[in-house]
N, C-alpha and C. Protein backbone atom coordinates (compact mmCIF):
# COMPACT_ATOMS: atom_id res chain seq x y z
N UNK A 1 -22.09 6.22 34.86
CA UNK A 1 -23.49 6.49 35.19
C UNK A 1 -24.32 5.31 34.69
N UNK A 2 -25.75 5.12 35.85
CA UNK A 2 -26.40 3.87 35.39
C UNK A 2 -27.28 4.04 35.58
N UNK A 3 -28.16 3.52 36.66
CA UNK A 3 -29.39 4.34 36.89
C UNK A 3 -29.25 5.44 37.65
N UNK A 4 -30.16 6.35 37.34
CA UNK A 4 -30.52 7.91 37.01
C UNK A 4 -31.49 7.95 38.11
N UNK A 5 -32.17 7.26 38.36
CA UNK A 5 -33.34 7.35 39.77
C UNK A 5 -34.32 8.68 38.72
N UNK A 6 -34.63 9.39 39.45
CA UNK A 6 -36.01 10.05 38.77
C UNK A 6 -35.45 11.52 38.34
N UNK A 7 -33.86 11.78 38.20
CA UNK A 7 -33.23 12.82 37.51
C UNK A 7 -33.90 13.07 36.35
N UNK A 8 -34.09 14.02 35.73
CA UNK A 8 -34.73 14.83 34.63
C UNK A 8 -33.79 14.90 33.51
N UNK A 9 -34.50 14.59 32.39
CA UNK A 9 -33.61 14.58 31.17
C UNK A 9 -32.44 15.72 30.86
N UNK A 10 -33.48 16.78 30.85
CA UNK A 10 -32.53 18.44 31.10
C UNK A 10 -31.71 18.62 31.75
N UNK A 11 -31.79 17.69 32.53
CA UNK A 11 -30.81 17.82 33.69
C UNK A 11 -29.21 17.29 33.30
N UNK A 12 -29.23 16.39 32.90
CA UNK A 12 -28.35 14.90 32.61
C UNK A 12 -27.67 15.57 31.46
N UNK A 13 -28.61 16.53 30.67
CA UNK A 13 -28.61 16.24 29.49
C UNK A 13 -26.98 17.05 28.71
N UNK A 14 -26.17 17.87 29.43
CA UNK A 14 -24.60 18.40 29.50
C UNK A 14 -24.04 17.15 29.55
N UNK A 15 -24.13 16.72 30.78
CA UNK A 15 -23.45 15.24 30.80
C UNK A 15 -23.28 14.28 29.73
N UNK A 16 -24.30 13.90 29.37
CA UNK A 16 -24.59 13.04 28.10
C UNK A 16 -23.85 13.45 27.10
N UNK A 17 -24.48 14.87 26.06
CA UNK A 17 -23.52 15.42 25.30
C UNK A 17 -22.05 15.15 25.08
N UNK A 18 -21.32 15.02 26.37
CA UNK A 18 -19.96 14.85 25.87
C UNK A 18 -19.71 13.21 26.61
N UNK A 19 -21.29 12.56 26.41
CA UNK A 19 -20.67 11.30 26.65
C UNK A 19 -20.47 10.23 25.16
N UNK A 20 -19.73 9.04 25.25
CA UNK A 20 -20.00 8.46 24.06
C UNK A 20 -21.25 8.04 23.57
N UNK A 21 -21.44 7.14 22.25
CA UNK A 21 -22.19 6.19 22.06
C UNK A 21 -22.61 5.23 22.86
N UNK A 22 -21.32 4.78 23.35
CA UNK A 22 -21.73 3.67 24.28
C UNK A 22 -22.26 3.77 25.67
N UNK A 23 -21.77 4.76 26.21
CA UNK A 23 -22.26 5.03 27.11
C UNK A 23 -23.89 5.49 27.31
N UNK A 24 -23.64 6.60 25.72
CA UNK A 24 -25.50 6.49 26.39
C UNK A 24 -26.02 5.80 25.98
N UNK A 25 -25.45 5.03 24.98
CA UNK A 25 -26.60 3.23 24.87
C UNK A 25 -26.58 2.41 26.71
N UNK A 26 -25.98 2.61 27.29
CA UNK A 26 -26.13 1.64 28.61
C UNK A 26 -27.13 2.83 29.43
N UNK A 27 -27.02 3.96 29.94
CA UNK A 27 -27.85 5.01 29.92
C UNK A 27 -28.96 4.30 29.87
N UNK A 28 -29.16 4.42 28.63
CA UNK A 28 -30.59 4.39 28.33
C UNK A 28 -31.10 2.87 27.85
N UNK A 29 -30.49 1.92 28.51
CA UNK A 29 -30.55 0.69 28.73
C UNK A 29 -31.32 0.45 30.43
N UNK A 30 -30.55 1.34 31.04
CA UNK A 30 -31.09 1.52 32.62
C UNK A 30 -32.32 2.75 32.80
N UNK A 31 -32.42 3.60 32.00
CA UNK A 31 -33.60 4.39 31.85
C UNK A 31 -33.87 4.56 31.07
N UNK A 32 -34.81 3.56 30.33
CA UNK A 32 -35.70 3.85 29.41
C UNK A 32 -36.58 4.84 29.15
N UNK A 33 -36.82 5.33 29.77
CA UNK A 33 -37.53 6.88 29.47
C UNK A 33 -36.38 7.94 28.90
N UNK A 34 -35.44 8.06 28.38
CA UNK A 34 -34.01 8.37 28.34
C UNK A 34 -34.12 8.16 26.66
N UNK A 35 -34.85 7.15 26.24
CA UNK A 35 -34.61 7.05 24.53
C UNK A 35 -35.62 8.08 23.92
N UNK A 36 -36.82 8.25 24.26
CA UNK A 36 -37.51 9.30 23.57
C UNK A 36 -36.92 10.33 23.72
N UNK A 37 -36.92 10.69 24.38
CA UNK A 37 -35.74 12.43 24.68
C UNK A 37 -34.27 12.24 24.15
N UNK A 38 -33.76 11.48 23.55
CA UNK A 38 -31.97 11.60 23.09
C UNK A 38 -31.87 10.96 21.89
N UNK A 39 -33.17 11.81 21.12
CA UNK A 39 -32.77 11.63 19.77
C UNK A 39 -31.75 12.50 19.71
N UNK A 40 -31.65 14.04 19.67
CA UNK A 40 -30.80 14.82 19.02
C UNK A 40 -29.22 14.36 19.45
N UNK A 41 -29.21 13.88 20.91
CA UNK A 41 -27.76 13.31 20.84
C UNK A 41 -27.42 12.18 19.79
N UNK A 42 -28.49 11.45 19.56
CA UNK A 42 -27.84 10.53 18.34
C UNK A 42 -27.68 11.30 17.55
N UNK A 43 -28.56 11.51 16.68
CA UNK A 43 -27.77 12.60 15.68
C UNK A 43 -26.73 12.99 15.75
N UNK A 44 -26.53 13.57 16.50
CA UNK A 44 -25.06 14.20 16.59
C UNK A 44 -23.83 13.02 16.73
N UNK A 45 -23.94 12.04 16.86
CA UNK A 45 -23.06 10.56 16.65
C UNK A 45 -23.38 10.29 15.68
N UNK A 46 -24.28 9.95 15.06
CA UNK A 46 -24.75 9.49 13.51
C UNK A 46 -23.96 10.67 12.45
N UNK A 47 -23.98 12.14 12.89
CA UNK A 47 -23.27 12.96 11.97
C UNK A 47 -21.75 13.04 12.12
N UNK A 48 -21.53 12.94 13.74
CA UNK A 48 -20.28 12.64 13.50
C UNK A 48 -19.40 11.20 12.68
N UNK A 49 -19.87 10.21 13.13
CA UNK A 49 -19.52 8.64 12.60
C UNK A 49 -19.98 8.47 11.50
N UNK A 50 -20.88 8.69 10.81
CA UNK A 50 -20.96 8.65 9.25
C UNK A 50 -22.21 9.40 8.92
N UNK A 51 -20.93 9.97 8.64
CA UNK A 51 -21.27 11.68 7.78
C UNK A 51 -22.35 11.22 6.41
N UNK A 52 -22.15 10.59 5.82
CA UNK A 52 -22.62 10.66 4.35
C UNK A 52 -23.72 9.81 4.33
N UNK A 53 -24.16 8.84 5.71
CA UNK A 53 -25.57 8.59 5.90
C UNK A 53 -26.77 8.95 6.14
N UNK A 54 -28.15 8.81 5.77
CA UNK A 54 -28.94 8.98 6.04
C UNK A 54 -30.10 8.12 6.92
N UNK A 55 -30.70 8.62 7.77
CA UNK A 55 -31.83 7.56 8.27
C UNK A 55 -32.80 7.05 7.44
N UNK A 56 -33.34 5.48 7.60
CA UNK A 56 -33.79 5.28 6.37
C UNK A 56 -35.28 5.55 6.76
N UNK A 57 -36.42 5.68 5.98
CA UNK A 57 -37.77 5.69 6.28
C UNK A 57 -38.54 5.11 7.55
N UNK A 58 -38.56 5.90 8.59
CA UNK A 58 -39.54 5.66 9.82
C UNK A 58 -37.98 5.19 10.76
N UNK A 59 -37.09 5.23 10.58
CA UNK A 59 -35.65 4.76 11.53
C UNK A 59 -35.32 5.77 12.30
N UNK A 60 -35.26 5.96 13.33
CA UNK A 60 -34.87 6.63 14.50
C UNK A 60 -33.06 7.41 14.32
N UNK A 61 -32.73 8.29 14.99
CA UNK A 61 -31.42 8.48 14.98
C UNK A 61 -30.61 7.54 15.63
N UNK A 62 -31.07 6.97 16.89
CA UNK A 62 -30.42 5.91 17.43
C UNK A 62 -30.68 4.38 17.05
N UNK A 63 -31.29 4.39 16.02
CA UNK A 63 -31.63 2.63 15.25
C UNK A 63 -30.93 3.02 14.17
N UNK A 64 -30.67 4.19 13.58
CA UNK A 64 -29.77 4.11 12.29
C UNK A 64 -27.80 4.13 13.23
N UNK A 65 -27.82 4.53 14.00
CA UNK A 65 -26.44 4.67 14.88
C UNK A 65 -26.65 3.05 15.14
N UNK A 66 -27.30 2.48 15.67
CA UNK A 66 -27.18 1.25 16.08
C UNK A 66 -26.72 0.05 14.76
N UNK A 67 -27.43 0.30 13.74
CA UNK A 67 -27.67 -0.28 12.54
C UNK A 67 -26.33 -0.39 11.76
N UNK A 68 -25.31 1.20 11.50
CA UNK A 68 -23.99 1.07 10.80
C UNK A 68 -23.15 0.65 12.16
N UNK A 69 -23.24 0.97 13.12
CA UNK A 69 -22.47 0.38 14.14
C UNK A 69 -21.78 -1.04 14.05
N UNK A 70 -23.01 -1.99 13.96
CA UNK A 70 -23.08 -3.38 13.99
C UNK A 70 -22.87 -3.82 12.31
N UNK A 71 -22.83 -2.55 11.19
CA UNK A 71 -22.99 -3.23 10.36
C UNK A 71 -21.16 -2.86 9.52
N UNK A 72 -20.56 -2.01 10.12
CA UNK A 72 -19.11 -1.91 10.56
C UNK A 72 -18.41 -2.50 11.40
N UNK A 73 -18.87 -3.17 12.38
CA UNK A 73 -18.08 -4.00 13.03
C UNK A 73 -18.24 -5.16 12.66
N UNK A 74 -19.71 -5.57 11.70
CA UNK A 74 -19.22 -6.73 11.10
C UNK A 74 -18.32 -7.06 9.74
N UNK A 75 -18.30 -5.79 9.02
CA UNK A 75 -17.62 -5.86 8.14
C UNK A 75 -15.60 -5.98 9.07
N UNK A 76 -15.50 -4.97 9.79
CA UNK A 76 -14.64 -5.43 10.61
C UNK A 76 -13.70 -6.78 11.18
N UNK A 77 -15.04 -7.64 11.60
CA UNK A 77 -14.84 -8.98 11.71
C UNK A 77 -14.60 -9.91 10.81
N UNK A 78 -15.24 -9.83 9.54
CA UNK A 78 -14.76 -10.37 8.46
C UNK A 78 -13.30 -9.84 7.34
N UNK A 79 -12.90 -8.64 7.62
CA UNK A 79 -11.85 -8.16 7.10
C UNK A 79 -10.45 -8.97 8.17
N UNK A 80 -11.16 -8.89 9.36
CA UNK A 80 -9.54 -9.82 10.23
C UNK A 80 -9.62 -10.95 9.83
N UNK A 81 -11.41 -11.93 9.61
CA UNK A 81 -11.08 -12.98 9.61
C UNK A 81 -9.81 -13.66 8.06
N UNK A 82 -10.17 -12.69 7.02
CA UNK A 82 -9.75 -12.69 5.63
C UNK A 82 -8.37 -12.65 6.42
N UNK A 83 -7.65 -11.49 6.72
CA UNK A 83 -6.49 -11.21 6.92
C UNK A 83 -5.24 -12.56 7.62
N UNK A 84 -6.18 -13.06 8.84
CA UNK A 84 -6.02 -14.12 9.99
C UNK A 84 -6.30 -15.43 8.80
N UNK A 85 -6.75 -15.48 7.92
CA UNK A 85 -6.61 -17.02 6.94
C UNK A 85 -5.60 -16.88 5.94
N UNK A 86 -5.61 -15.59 5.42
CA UNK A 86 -4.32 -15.55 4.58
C UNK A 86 -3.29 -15.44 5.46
N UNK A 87 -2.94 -15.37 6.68
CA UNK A 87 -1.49 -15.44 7.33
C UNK A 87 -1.41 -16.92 7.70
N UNK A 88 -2.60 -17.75 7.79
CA UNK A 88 -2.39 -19.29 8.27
C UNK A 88 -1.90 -19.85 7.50
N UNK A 89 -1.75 -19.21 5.84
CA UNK A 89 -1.76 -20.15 4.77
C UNK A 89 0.25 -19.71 4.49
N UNK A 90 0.60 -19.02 4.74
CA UNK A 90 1.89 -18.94 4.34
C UNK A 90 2.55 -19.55 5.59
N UNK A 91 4.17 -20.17 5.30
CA UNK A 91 4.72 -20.78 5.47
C UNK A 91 5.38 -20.22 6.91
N UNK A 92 5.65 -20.52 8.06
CA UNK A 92 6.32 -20.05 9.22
C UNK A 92 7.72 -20.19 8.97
N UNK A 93 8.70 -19.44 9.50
CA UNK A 93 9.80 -19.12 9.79
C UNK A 93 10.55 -18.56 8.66
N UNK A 94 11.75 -18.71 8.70
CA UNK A 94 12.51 -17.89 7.54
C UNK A 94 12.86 -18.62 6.78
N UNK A 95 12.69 -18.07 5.32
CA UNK A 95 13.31 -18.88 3.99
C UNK A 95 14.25 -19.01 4.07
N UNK A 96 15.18 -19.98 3.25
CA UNK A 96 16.57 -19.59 2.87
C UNK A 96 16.81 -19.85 1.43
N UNK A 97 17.22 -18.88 1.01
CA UNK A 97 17.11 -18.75 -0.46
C UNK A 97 18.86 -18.89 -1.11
N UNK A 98 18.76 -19.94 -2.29
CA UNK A 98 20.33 -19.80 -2.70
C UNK A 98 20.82 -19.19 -4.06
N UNK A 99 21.92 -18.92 -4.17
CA UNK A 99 21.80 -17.96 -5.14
C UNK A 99 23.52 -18.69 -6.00
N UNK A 100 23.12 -18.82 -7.47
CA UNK A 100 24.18 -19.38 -8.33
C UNK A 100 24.97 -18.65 -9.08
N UNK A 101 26.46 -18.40 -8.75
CA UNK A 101 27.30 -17.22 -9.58
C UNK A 101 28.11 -18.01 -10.34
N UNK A 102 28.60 -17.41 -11.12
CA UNK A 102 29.46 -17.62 -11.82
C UNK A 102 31.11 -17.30 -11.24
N UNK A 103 31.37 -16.29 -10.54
CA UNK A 103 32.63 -16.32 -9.97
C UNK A 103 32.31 -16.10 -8.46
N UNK A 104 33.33 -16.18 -8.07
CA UNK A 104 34.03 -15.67 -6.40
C UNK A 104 33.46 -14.85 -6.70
N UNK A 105 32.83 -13.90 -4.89
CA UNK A 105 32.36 -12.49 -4.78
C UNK A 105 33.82 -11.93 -4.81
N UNK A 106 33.35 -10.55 -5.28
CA UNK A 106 34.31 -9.42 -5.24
C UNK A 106 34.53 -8.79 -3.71
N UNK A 107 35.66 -8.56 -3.13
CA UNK A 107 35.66 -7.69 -1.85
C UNK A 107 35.28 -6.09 -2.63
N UNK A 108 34.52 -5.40 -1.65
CA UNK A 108 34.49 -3.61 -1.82
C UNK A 108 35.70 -3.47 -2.45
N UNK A 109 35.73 -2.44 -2.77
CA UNK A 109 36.90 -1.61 -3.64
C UNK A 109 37.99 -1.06 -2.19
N UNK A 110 37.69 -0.70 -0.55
CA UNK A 110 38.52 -0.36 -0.23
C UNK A 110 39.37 -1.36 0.20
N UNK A 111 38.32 -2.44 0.89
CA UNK A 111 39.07 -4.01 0.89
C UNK A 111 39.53 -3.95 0.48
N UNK A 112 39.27 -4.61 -1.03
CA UNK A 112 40.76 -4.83 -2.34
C UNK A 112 42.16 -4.00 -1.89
N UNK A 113 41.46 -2.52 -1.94
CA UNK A 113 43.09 -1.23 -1.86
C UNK A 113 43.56 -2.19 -0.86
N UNK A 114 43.35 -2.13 0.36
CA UNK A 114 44.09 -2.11 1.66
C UNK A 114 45.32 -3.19 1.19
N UNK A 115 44.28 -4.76 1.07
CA UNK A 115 45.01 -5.93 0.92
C UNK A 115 46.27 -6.05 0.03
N UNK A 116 45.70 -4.97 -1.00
CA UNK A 116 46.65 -4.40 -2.04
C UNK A 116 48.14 -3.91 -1.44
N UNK A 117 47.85 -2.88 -0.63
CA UNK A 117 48.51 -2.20 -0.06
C UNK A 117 49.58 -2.93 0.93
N UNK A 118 49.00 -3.34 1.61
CA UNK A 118 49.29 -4.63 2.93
C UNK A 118 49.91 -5.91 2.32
N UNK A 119 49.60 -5.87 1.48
CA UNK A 119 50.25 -7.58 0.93
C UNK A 119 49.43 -8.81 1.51
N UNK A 120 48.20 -8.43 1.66
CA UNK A 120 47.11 -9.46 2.82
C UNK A 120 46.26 -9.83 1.76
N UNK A 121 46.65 -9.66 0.13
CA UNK A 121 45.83 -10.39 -0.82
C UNK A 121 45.98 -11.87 -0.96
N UNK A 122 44.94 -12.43 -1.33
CA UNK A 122 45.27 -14.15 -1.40
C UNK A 122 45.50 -14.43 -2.71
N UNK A 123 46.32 -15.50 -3.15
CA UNK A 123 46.43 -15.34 -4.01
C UNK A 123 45.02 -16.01 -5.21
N UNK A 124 44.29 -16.77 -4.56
CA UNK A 124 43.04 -17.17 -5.20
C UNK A 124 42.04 -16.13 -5.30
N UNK A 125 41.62 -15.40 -4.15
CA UNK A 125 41.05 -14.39 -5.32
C UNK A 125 41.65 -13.48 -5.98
N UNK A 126 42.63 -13.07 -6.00
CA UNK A 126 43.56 -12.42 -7.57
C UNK A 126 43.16 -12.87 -8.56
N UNK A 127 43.67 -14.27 -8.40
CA UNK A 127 43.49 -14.97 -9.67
C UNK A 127 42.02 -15.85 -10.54
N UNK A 128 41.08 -15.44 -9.54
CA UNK A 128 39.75 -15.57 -9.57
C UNK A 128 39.08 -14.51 -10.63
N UNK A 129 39.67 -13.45 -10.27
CA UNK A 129 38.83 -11.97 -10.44
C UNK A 129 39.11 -11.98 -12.15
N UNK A 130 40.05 -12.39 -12.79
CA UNK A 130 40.69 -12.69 -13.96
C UNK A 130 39.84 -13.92 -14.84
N UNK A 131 39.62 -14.69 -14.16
CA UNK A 131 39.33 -15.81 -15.17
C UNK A 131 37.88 -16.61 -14.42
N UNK A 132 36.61 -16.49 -15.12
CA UNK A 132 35.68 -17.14 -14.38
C UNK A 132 35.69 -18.57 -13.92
N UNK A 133 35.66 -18.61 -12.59
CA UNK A 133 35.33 -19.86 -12.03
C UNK A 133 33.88 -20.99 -12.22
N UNK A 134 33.61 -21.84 -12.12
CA UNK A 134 33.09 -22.85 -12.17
C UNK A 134 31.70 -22.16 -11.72
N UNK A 135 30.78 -22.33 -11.95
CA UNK A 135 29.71 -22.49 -10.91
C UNK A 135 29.34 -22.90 -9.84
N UNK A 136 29.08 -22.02 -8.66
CA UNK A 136 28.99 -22.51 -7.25
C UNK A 136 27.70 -21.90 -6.64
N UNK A 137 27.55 -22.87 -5.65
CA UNK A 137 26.40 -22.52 -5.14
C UNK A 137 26.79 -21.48 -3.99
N UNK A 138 25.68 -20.75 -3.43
CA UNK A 138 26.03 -19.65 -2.56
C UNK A 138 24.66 -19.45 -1.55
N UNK A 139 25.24 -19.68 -0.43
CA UNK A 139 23.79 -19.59 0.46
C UNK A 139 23.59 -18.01 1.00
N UNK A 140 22.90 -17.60 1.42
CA UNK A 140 22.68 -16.05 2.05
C UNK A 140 21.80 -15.99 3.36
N UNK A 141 22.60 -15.79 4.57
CA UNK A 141 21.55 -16.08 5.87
C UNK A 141 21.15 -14.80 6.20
N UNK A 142 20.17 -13.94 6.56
CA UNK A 142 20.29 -12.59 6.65
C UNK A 142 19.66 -12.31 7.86
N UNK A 143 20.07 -11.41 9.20
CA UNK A 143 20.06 -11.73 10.39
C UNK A 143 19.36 -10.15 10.97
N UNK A 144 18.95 -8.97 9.77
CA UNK A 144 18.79 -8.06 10.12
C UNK A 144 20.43 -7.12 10.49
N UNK A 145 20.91 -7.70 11.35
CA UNK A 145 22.52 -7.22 11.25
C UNK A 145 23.25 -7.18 10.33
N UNK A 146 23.46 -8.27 10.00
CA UNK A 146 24.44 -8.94 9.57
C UNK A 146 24.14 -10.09 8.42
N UNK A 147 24.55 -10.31 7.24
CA UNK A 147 24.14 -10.88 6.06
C UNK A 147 25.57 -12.09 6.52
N UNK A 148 25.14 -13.22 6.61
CA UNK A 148 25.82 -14.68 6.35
C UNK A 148 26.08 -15.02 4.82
N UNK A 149 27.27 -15.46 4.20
CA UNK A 149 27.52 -16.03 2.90
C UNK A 149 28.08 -17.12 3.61
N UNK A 150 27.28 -18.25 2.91
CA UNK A 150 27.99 -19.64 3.24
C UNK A 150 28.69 -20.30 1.81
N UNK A 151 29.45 -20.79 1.15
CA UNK A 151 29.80 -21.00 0.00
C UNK A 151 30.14 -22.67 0.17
């Protein structure tokens, strides 16, 4: 709805009710005779959208709706812009982080059994698991799937 031609406020006025904010701000952008008569619909947006405000001295229901509107969407705008500078400032793509042990990793405990079992043990890590090895470096690629050890 836009212009109204010489329709009567009373008339409109169901319609309106379950229209938005925005809408009856354009409303009554195209019929100005439309703002003196729809105070009580602001109100009723001003009570719904923030409850715990008041109109300030001589402010209309629809200049105080207009007023946190703009004064929430600018807080809005400055909360992305904060958000959108702290993401420019960290580093793109994926780390890779390395990690320094003291021995060979251990296989799981059923690993171990099986190899045990099977005779499919090596003999370096047997003899690993016994006596600490050297210090080595250890890379970790992590793929969401699947975790990479590069040694």
């Amino acid at each position: 709805i836009a212009e109204v031609g010489g329709v009567p406020f009373e008339i409109l006025e169901p319609v309106l009710e379950r229209g938005t904010p925005e809408q009856l701000y354009r409303i009554e952008q195209s019929n100005q005779w439309f703002t003196e008569e729809s105070d009580e619909l602001w109100m009723r947006h001003c009570q719904r959208d923030f409850k715990r405000e008041s109109p300030q001295e001589y402010e209309s229901w629809r200049e105080m709706y207009l007023r946190l509107h703009d004064e929430r969407e600018e807080r809005l705008r400055m909360l992305t812009q904060n958000i959108s500078s702290a993401h420019a400032n960290k580093p793109k793509g994926r780390q890779v982080k390395m990690a320094f042990v003291n021995s060979v990793a251990k296989p799981p405990r059923d690993v171990r059994r099986r190899q045990e079992k099977f005779g499919t043990i090596s003999g370096s890590s047997a003899s690993s698991t016994s006596a600490a090895a050297p210090i080595k470096s250890v890379s970790y690629f992590s793929f969401g799937f699947m975790t990479l050890v590069l040694r």
